[in-house]
Protein backbone atom coordinates (compact mmCIF):
# COMPACT_ATOMS: atom_id res chain seq x y z
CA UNK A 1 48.59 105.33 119.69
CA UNK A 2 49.39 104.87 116.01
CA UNK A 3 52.79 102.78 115.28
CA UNK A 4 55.19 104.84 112.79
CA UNK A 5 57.78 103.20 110.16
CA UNK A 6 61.26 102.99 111.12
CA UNK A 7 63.43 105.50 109.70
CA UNK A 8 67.08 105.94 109.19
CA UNK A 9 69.03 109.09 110.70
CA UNK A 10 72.15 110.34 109.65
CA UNK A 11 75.22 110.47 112.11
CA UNK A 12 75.21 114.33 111.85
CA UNK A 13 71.83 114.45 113.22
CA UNK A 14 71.81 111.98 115.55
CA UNK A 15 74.78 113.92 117.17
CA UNK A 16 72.81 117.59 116.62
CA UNK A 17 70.02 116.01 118.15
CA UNK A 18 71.73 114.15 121.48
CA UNK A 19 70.65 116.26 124.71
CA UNK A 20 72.37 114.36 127.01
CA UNK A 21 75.49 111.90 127.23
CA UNK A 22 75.94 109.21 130.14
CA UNK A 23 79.10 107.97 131.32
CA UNK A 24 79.28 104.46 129.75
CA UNK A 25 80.70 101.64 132.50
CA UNK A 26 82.75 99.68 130.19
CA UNK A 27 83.82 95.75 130.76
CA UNK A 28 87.39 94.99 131.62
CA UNK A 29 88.18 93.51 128.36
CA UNK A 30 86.98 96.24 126.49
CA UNK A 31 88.99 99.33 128.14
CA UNK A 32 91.26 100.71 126.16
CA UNK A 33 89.86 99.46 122.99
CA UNK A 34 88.11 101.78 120.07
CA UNK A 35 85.24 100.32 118.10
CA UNK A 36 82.40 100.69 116.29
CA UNK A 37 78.78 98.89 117.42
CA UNK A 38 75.33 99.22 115.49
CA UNK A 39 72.31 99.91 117.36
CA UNK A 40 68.75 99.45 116.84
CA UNK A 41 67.10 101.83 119.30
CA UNK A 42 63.63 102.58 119.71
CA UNK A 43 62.48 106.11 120.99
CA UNK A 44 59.11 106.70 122.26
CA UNK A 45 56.85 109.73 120.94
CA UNK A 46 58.58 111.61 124.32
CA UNK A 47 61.75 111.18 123.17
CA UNK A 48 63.30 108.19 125.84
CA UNK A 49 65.01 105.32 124.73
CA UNK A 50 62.07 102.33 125.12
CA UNK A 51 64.37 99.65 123.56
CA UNK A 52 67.82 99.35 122.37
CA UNK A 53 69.09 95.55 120.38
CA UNK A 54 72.73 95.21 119.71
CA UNK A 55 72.91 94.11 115.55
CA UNK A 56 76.66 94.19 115.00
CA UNK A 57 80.21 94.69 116.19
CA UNK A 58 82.48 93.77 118.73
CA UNK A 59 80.70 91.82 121.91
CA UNK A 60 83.15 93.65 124.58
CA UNK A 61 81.36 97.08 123.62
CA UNK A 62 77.89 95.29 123.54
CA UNK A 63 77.81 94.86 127.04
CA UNK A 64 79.07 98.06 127.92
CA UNK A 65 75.99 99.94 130.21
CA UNK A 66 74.78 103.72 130.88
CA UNK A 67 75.62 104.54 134.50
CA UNK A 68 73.17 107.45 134.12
C-alpha cells in the first residue's frame, strides 16, 4: 500500500464530512469547561481513525475518551 502526504482540511469540511459523532466521557476537572484542542489524526484508506496524537491545548480535554 502506497503512503500519501499529509494534508490539511478545513474546519468546514471536516464538519461536512463527519458521519458519525460519539458521546465524549469527559474527566472531572474538565466538565463544564469550553476549549479548544489540536489533533493530529490519521485515517486509513477506509476511512477509520488508525491514530490520533494530542499537539496542543488544554490537558483536561486531552484525556477526554470516545465512549462509542
Amino acid at each position: 500500500m502506497d503512503s500519501i502526504e499529509p494534508v490539511a482540511v478545513s474546519e468546514a469540511t471536516e464538519r461536512s464530512l463527519l458521519t458519525e459523532q460519539p458521546a465524549l466521557a469527559y474527566p472531572d476537572k474538565a466538565k463544564g469547561q469550553q476549549g479548544t484542542v489540536v489533533l493530529q489524526v490519521l485515517i486509513g484508506r477506509d476511512g477509520t481513525v488508525q491514530d490520533a496524537k494530542f499537539l496542543q491545548g488544554s490537558l483536561a480535554f486531552a484525556r477526554s475518551q470516545s465512549t462509542a
